[in-house]
Protein backbone atom coordinates (compact mmCIF):
# COMPACT_ATOMS: atom_id res chain seq x y z
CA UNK A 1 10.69 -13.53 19.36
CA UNK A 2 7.30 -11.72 19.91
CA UNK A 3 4.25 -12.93 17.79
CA UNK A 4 2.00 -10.07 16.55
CA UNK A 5 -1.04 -10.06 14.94
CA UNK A 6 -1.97 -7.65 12.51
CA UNK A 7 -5.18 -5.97 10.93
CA UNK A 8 -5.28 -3.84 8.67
CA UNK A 9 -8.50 -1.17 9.06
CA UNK A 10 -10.89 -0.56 5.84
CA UNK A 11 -9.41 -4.53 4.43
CA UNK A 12 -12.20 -7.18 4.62
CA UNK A 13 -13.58 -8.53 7.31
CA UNK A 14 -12.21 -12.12 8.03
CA UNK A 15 -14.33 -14.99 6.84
CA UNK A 16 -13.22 -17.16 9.73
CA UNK A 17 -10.79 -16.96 12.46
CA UNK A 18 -7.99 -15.47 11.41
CA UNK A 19 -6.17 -12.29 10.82
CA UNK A 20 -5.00 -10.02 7.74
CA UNK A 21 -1.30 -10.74 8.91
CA UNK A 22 1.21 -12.35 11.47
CA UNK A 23 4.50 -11.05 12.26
CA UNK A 24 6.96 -13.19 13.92
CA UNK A 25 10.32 -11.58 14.09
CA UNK A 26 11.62 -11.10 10.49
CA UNK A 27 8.58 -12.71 8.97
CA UNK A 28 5.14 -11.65 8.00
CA UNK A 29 2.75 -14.23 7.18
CA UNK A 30 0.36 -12.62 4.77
CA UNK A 31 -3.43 -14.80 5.02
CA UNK A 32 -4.74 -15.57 1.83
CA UNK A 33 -6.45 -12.44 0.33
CA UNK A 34 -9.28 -12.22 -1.65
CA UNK A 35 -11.73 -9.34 -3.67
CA UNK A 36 -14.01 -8.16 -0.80
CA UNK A 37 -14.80 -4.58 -0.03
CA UNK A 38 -14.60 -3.76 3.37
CA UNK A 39 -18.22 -5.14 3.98
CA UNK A 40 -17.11 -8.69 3.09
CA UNK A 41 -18.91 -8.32 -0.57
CA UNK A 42 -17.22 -10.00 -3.30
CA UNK A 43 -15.43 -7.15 -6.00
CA UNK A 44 -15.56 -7.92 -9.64
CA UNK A 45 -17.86 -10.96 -9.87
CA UNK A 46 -16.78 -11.84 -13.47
CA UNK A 47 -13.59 -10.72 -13.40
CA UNK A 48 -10.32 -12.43 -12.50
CA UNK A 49 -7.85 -9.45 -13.67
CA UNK A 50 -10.05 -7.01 -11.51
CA UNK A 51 -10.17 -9.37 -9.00
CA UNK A 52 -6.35 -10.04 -8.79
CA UNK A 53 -6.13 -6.07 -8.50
CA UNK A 54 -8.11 -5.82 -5.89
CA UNK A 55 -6.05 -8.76 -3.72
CA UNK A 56 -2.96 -6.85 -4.55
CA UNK A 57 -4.19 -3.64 -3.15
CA UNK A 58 -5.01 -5.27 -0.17
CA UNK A 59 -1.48 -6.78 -0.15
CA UNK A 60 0.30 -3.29 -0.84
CA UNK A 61 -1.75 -2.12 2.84
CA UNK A 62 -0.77 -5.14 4.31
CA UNK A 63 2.69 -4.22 3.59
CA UNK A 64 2.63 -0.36 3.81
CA UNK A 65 1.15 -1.20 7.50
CA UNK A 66 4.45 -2.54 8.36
CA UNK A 67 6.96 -0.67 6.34
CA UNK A 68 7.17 -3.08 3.62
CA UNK A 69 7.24 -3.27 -0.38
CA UNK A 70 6.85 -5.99 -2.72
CA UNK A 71 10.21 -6.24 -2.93
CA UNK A 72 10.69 -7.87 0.44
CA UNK A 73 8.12 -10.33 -0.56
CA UNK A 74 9.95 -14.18 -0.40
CA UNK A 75 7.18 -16.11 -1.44
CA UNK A 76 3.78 -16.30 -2.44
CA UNK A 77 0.79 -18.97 -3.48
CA UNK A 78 -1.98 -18.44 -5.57
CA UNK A 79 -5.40 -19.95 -6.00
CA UNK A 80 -7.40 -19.66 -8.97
CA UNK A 81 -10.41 -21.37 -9.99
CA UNK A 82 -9.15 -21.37 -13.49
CA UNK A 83 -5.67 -22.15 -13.88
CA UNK A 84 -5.90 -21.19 -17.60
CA UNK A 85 -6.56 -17.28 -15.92
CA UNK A 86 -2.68 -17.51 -15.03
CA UNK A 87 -1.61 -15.50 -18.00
CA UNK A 88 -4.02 -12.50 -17.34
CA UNK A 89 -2.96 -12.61 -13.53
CA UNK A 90 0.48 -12.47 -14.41
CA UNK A 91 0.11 -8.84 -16.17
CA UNK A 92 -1.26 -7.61 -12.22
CA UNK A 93 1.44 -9.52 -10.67
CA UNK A 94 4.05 -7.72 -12.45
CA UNK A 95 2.64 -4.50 -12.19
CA UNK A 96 3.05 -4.97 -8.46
CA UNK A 97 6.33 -6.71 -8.42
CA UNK A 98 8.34 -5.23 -11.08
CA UNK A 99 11.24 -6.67 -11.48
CA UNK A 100 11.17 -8.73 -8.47
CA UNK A 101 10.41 -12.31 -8.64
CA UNK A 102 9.50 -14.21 -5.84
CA UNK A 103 8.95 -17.78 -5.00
CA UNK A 104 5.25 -18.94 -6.14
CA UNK A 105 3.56 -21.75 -5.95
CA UNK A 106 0.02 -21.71 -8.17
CA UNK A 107 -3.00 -24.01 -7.18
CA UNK A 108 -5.95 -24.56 -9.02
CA UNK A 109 -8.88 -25.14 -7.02
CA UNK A 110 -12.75 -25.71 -7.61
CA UNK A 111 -14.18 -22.93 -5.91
CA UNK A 112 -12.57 -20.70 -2.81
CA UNK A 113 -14.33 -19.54 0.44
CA UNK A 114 -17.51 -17.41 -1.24
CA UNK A 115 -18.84 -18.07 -4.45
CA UNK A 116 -17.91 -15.67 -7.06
CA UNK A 117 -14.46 -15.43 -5.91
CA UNK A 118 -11.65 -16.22 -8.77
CA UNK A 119 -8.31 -15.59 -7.28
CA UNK A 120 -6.96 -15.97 -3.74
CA UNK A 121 -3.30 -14.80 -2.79
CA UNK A 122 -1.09 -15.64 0.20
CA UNK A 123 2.57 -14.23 0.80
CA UNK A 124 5.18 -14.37 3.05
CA UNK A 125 7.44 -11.63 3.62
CA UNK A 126 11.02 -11.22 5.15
CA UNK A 127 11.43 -7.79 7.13
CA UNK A 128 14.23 -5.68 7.74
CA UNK A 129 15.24 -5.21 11.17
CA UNK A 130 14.23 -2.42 13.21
C-alpha cells in the first residue's frame, strides 16, 4: 500500500510537524483540526459552537479533497476544554453528519495547542476503492 500525505490549500497552517491528512490505502487519517484561518489565527475566541463550525468546514475540504463525505467517516475524537460544551457541539456535529453516526470518543482537556482554542477534532475515514 502507498502512504500519501495530504494538504489541503487555504486550511491552516500546521502548528507542528504534521499534515492536514494521511491516506494509507482505504484509510484517511484526518489530524486533529482546530478554528484557525488560513494565517494560523484562532476563529471565534469565545465561541465553542462557532468554533466547532469552523473544524467541520475544514473537515468537509479534507474530505471533498479526496472524494469523500461524512458518511464514510468511521470514527472520530473530540477535545474540548469544557466537556459540559458537548451538548452545543452536538447540534454542529449533526448538521454535518446527518443521520450517520460514527464511532467517537470525547476528551476533555485543560487547554489545546494555542490559547483560545475550545474544540479540537480528529477522524478517521474508510475510502472506497478507486
Amino acid at each position: 500500500m502507498i502512504r500519501t500525505e495530504i494538504s489541503v490549500p487555504g486550511l491552516a497552517p500546521a502548528l507542528s510537524h504534521y499534515t492536514d491528512a494521511v491516506r494509507f490505502g482505504d484509510m484517511l487519517f484526518i489530524s486533529g483540526i482546530v478554528a484557525l484561518d488560513a494565517d494560523g489565527k484562532v476563529l471565534a475566541k469565545d465561541d465553542v459552537v462557532g468554533q466547532t463550525e469552523h473544524v467541520f468546514q475544514s473537515i468537509q475540504r479534507i474530505l471533498d479533497a479526496v472524494g469523500a463525505t461524512f458518511a464514510d467517516v468511521l470514527k472520530v475524537t473530540v477535545f474540548l476544554t469544557e466537556v459540559a460544551d458537548r451538548e452545543q457541539i452536538n447540534v454542529v456535529r449533526k448538521k454535518y453528519f446527518g443521520t450517520t453516526k460514527p464511532a467517537s470518543t470525547l476528551i476533555g482537556v485543560r487547554s489545546l495547542a494555542l490559547p483560545d482554542l475550545k474544540v479540537e477534532v480528529e477522524a478517521v475515514v474508510g475510502l472506497r476503492s478507486a
